[in-house]
C-alpha atoms as a PDB file:
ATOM      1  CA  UNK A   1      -1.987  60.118 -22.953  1.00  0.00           C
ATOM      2  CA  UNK A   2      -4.727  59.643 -25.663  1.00  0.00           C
ATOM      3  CA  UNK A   3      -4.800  56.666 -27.495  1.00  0.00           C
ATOM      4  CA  UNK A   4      -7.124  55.142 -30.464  1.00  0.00           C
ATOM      5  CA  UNK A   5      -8.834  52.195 -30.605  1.00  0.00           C
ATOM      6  CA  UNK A   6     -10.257  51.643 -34.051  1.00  0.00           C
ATOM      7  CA  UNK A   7     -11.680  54.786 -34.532  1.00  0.00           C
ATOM      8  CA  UNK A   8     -12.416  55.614 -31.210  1.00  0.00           C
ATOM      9  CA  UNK A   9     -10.431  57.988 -28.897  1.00  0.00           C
ATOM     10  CA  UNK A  10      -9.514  56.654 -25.441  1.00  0.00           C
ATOM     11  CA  UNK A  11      -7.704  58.394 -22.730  1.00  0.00           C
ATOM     12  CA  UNK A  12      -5.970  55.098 -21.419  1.00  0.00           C
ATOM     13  CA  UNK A  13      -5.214  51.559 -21.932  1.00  0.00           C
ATOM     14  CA  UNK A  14      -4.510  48.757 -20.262  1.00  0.00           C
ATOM     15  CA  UNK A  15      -2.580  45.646 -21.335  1.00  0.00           C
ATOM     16  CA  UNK A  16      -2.498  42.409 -19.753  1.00  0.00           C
ATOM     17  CA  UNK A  17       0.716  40.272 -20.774  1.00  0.00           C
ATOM     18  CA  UNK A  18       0.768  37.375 -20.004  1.00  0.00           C
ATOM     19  CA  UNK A  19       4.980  35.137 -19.803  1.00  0.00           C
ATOM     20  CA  UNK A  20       5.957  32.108 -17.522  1.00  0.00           C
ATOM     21  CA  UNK A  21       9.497  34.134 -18.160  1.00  0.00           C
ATOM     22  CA  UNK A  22      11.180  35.476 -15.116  1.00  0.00           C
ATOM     23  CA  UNK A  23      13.305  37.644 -16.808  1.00  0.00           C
ATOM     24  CA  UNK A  24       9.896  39.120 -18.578  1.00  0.00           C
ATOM     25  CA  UNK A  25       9.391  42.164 -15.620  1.00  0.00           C
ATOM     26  CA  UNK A  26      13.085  43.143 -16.322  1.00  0.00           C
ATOM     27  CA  UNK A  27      12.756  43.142 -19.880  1.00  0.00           C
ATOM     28  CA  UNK A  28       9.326  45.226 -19.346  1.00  0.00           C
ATOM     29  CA  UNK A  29      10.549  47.733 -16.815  1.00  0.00           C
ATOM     30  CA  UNK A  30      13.195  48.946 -19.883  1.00  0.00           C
ATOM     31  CA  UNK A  31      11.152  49.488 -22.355  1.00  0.00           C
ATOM     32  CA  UNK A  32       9.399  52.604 -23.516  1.00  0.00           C
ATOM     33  CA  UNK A  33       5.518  51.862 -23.340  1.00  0.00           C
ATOM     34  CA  UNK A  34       4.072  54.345 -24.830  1.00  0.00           C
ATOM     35  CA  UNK A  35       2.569  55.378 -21.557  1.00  0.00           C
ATOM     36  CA  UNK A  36       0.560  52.458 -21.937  1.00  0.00           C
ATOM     37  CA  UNK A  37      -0.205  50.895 -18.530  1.00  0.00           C
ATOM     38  CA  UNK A  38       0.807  47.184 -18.794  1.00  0.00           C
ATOM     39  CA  UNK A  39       0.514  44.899 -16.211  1.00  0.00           C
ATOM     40  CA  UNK A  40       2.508  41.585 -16.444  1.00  0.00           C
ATOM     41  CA  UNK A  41       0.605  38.292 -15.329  1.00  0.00           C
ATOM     42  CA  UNK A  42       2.206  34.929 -14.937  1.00  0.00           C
ATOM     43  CA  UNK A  43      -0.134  32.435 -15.452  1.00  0.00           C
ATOM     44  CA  UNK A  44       0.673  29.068 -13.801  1.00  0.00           C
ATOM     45  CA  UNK A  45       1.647  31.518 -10.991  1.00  0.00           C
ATOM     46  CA  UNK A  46      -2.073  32.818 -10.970  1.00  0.00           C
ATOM     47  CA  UNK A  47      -3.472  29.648 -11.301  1.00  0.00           C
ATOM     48  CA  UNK A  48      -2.009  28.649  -8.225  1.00  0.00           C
ATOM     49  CA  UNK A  49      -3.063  31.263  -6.177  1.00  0.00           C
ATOM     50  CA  UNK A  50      -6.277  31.576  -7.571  1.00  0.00           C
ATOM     51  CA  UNK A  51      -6.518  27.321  -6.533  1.00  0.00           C
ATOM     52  CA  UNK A  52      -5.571  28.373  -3.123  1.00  0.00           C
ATOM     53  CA  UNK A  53      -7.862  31.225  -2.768  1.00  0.00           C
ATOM     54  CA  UNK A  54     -10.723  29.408  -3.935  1.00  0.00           C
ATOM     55  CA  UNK A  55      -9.871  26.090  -2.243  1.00  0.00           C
ATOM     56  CA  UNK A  56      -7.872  27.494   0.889  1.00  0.00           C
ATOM     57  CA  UNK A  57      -5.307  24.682   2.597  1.00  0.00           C
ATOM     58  CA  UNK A  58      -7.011  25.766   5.709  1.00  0.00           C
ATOM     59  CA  UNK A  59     -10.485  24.128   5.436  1.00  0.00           C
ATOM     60  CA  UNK A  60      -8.770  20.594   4.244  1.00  0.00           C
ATOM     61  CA  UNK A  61      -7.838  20.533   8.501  1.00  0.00           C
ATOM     62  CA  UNK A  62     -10.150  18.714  10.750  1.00  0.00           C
ATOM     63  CA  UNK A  63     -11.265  20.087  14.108  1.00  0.00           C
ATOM     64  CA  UNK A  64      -8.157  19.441  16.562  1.00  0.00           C
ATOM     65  CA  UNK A  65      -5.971  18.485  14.270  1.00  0.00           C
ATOM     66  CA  UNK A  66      -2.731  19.973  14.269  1.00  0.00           C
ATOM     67  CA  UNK A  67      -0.822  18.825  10.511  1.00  0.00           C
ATOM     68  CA  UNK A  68      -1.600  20.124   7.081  1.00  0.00           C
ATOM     69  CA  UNK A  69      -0.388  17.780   5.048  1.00  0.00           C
ATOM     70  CA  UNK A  70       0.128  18.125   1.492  1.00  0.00           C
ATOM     71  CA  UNK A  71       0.229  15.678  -1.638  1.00  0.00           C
ATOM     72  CA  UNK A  72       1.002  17.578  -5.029  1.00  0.00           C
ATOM     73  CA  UNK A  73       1.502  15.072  -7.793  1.00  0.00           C
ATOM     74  CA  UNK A  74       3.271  16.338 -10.936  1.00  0.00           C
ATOM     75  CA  UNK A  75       6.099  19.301 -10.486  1.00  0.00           C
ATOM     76  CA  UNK A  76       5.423  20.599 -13.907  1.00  0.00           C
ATOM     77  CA  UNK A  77       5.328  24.055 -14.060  1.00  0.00           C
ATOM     78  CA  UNK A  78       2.043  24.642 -12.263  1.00  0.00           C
ATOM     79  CA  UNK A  79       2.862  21.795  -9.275  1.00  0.00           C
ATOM     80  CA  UNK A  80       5.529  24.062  -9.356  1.00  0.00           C
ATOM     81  CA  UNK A  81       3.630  27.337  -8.271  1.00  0.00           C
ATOM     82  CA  UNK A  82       1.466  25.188  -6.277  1.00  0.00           C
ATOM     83  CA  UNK A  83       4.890  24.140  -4.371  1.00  0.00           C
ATOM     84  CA  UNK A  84       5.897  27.197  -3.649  1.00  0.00           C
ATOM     85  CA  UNK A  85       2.688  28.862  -3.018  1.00  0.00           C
ATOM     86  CA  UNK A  86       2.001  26.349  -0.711  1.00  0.00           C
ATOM     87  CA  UNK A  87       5.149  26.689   1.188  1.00  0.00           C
ATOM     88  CA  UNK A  88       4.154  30.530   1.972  1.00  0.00           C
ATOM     89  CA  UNK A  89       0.212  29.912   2.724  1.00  0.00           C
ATOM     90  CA  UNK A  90       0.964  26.435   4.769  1.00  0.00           C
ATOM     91  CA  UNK A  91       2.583  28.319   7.627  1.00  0.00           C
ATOM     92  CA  UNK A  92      -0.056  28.483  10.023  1.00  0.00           C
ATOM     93  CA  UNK A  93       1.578  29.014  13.098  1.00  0.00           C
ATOM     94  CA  UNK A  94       3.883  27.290  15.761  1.00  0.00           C
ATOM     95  CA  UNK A  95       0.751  25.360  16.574  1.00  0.00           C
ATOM     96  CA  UNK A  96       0.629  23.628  13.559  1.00  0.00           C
ATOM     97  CA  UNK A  97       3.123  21.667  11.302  1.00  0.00           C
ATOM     98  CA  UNK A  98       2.943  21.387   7.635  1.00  0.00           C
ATOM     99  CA  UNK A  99       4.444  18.552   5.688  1.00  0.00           C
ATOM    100  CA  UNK A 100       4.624  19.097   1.373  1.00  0.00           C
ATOM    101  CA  UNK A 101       5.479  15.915  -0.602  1.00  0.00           C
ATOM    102  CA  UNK A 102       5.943  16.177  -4.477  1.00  0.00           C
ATOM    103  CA  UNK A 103       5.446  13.048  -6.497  1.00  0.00           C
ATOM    104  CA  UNK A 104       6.250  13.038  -9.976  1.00  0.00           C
ATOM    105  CA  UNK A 105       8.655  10.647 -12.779  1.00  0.00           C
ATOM    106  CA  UNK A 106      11.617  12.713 -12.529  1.00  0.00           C
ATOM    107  CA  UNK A 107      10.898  14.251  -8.791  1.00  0.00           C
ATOM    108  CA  UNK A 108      14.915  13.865  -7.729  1.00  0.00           C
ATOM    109  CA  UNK A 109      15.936  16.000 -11.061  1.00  0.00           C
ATOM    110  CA  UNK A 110      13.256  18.391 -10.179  1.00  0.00           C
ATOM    111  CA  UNK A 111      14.476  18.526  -6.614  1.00  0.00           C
ATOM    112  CA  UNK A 112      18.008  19.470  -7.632  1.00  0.00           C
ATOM    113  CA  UNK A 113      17.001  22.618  -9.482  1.00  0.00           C
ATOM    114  CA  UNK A 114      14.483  23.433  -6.935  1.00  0.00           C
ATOM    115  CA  UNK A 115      17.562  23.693  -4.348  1.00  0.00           C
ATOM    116  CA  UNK A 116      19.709  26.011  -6.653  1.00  0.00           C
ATOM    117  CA  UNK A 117      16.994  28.369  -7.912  1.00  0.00           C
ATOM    118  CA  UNK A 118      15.003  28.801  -4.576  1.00  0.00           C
ATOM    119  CA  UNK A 119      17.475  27.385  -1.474  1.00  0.00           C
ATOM    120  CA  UNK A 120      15.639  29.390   1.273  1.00  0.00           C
ATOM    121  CA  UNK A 121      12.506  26.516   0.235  1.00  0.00           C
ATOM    122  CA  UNK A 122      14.404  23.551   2.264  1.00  0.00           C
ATOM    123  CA  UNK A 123      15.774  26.220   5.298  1.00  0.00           C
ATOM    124  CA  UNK A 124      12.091  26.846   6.454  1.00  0.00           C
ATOM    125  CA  UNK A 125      10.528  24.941   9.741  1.00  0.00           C
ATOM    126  CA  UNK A 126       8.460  22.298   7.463  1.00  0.00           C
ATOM    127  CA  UNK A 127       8.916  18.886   6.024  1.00  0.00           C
ATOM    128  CA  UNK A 128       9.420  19.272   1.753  1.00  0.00           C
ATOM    129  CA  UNK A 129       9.804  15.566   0.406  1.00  0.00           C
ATOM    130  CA  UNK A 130      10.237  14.323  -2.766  1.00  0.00           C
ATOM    131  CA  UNK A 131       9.531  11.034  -4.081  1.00  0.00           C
ATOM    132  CA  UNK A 132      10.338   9.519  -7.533  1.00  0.00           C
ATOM    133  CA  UNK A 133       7.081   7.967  -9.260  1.00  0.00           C
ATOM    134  CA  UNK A 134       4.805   7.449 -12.098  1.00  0.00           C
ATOM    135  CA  UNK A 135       1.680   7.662 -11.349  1.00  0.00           C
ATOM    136  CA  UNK A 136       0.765   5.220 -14.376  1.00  0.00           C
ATOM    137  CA  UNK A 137       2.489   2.308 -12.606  1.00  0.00           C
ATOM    138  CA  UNK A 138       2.250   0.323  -8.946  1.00  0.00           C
ATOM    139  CA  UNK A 139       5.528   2.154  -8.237  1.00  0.00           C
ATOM    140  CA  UNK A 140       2.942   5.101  -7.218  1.00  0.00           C
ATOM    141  CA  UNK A 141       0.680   2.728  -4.656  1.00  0.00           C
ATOM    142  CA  UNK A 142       3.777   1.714  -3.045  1.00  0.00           C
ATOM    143  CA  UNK A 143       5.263   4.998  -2.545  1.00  0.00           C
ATOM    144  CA  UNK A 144       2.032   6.186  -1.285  1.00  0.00           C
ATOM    145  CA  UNK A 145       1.731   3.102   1.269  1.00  0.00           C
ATOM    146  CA  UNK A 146       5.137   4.276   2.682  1.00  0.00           C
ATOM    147  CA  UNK A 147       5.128   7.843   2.271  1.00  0.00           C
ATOM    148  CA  UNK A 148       1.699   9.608   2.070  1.00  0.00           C
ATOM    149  CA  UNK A 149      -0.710   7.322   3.711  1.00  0.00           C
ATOM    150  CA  UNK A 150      -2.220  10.723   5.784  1.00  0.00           C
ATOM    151  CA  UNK A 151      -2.800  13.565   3.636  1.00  0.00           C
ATOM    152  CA  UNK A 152      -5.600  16.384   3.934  1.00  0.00           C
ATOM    153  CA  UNK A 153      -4.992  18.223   0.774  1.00  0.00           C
ATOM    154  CA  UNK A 154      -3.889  16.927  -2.695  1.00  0.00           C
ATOM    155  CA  UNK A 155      -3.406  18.813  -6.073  1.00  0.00           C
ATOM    156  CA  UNK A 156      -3.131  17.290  -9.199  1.00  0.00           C
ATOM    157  CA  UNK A 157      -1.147  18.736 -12.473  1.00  0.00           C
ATOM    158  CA  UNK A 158       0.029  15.776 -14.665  1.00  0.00           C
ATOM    159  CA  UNK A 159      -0.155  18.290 -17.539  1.00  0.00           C
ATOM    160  CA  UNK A 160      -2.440  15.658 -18.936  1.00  0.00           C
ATOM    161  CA  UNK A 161      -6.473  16.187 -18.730  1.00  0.00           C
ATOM    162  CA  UNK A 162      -7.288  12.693 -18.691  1.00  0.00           C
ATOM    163  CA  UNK A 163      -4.273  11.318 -16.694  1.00  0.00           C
ATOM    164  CA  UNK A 164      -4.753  14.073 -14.216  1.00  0.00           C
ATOM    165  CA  UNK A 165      -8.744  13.163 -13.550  1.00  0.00           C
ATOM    166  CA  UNK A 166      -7.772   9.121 -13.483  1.00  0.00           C
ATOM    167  CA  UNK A 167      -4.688  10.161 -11.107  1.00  0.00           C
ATOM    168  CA  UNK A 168      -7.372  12.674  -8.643  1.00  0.00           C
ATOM    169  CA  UNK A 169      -9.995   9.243  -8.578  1.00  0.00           C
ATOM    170  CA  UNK A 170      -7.809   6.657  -7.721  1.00  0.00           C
ATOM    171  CA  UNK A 171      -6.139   9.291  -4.904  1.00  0.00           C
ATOM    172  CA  UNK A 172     -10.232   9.304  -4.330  1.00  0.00           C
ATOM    173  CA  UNK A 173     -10.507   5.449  -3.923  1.00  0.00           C
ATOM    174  CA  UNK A 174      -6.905   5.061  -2.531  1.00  0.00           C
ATOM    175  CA  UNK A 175      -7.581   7.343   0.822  1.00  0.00           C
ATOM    176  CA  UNK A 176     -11.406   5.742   1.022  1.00  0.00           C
ATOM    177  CA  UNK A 177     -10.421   2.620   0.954  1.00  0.00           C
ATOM    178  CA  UNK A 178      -7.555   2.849   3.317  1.00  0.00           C
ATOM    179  CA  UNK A 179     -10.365   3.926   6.280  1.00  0.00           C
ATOM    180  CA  UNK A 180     -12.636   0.956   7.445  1.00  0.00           C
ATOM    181  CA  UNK A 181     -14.972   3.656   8.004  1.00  0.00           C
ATOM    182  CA  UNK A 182     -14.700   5.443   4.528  1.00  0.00           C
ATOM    183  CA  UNK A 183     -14.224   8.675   6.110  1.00  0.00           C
ATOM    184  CA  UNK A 184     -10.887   9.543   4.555  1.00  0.00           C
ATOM    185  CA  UNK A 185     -11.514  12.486   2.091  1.00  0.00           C
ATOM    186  CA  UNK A 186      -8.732  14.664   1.601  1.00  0.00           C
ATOM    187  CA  UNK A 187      -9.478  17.447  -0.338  1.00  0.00           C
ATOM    188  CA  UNK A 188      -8.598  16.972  -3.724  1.00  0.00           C
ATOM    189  CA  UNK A 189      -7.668  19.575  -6.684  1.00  0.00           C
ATOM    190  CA  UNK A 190      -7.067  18.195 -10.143  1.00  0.00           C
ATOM    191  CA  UNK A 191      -5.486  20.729 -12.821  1.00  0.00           C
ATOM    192  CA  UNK A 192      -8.176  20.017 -15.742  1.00  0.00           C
ATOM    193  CA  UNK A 193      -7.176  23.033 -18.662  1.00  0.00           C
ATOM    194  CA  UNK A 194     -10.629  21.743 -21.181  1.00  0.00           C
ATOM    195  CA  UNK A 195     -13.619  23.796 -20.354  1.00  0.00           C
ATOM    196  CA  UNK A 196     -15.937  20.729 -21.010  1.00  0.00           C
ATOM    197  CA  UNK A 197     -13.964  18.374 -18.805  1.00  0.00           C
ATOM    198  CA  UNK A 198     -13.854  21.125 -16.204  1.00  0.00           C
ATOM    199  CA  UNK A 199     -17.203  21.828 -16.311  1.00  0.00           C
ATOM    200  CA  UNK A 200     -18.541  18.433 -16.217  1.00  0.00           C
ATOM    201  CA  UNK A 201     -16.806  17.572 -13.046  1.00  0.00           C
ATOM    202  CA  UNK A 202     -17.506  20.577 -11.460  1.00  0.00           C
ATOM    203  CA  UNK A 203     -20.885  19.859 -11.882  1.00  0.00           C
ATOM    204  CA  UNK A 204     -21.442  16.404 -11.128  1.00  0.00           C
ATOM    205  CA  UNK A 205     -21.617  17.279  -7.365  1.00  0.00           C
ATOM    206  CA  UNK A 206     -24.462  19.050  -8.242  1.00  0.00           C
ATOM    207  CA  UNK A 207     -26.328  16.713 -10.388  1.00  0.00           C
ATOM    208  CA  UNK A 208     -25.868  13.940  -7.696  1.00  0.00           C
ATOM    209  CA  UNK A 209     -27.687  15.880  -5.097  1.00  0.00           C
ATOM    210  CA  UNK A 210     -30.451  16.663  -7.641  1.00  0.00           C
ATOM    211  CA  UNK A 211     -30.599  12.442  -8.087  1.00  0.00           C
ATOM    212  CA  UNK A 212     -30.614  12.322  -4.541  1.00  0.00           C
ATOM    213  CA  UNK A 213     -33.570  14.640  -3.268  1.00  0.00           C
ATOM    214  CA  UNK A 214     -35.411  13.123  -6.150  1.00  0.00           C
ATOM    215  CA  UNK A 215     -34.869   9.798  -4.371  1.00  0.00           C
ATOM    216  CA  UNK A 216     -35.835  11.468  -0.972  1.00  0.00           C
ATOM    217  CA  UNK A 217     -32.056  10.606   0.004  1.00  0.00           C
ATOM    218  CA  UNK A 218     -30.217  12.924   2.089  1.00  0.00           C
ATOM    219  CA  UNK A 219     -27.744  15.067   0.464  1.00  0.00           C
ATOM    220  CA  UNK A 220     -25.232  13.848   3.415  1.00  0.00           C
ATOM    221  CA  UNK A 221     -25.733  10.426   3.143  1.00  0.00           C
ATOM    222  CA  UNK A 222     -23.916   8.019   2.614  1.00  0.00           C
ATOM    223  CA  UNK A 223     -25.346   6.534  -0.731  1.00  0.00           C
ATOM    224  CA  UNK A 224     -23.983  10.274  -2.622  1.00  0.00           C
ATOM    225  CA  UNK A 225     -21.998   9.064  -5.516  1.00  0.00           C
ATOM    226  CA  UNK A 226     -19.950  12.397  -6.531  1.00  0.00           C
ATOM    227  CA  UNK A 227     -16.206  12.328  -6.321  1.00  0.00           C
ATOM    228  CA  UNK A 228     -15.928  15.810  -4.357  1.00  0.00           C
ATOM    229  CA  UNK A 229     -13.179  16.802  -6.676  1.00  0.00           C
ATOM    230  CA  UNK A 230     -12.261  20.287  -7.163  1.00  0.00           C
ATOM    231  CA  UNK A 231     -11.078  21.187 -11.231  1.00  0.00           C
ATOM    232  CA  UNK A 232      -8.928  24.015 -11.768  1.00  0.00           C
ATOM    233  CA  UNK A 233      -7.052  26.255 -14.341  1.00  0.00           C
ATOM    234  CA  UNK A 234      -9.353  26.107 -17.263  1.00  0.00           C
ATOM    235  CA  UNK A 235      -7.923  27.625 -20.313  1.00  0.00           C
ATOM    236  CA  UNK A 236     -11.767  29.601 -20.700  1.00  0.00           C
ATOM    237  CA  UNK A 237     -11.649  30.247 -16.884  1.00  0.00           C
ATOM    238  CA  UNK A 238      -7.629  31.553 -17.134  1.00  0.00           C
ATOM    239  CA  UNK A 239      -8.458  33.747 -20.229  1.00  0.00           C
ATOM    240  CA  UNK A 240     -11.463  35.633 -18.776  1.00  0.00           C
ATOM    241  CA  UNK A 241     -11.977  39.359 -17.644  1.00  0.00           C
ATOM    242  CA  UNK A 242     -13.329  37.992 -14.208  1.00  0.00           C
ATOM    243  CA  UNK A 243      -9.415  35.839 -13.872  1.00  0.00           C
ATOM    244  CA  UNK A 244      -7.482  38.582 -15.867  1.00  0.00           C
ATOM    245  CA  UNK A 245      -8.871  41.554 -14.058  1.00  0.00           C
ATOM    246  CA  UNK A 246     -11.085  40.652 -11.010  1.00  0.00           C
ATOM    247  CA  UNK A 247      -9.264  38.257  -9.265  1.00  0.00           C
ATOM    248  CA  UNK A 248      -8.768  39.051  -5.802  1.00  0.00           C
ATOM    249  CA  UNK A 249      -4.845  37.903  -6.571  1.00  0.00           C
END
């Protein structure tokens, strides 16, 4: 079917819609489109997965080590995706156990619904925990002390830029300075939607080797000052034809 563009006559179109709605494929499967070809993302679902292609679970586990464990704090919508996505991608076979634990204000609220709209999550051979915290208070060191002392991968989705990147550096210092030998990096995400936060942290890994080899410092050693945090789901990185219509997911 022809369409126009402007002036310009095209022999098909795409559309990209983009709704957090579930109900949004029913509603689009019974309408008439025009023979338009429209194909229905969900975003904080693609953010997810894009944060798990690009920053697999699997490279967050040590050599011989035999638990993926991890930390998502927030279960806003996207800690949501996150939750579930990392349900599916965390089974890595009978050899290894995974452990997910959800920290957020109103985690046993969240956990309720979570059981009625997706039961077959707490049937599944892994550990799902949820603990009740803000990550503004002490409330959050304690429950990590007790709860989440070993973790290998984090993600962070406050919904809050700035809360999110204070929340991903203290999880920095917290795991650091819990190893005498400061050894204990877990890989940490942090849901960052500016494009200049984003961008800045994403590229201060970068500037600190540059400081480095100026110095005649090893990149590897142990005087390297960036945080090794990993910023996702940019609003200009969501919104882009390499996201929308490259993406691998």
């Amino acid at each position: 079917i022809a369409h126009y563009v402007g002036a310009r006559r095209v022999e098909s179109v795409t559309i990209f819609l983009f709704s957090e709605q579930e109900e949004a494929g029913l509603t689009l499967s019974s309408i008439d489109k025009k023979g338009l070809d429209v194909v229905l993302l969900n975003r904080d679902r693609a953010v997810a997965y894009n944060l798990l292609l690009e920053n697999p679970l699997y490279r967050s586990i040590a050599e011989k080590e035999k638990e993926l464990s991890v930390l998502i704090v927030g279960a806003g919508n996207v800690g949501n995706e996150i939750l579930r996505a990392c349900a599916w991608c965390g089974q890595l076979g009978l050899e290894y156990s995974l452990r997910i634990q959800v920290v957020d204000k109103e985690a046993e609220r969240y956990r309720d619904r979570l059981k009625k709209e997706c039961p077959e999550l707490f049937r599944a051979e892994y550990d799902l925990s949820f603990y009740q915290a803000d990550a503004e208070t002490d409330a959050f060191t304690r429950m990590l002390d007790a709860n989440c002392r070993k973790v290998n991968y984090a993600a962070v989705c406050l919904g809050d830029d700035e809360l999110s990147i204070r929340t991903a550096l203290y999880l920095r210092s917290y795991y650091l300075g819990k190893d005498p030998e400061f050894k204990n990096e877990p890989a940490i995400s942090v849901l960052v939607t500016g494009r200049t936060k984003s961008e800045s942290i994403r590229s201060f890994t970068a500037i600190d080797r540059e400081r480095l080899v100026k110095k005649g410092i090893a990149v590897s050693s142990e005087k390297a000052q960036n945080y090794n945090l990993y910023p996702f789901g940019s609003y200009a990185s969501i919104y882009s034809y390499d996201f929308i219509v490259n993406s691998a997911v």
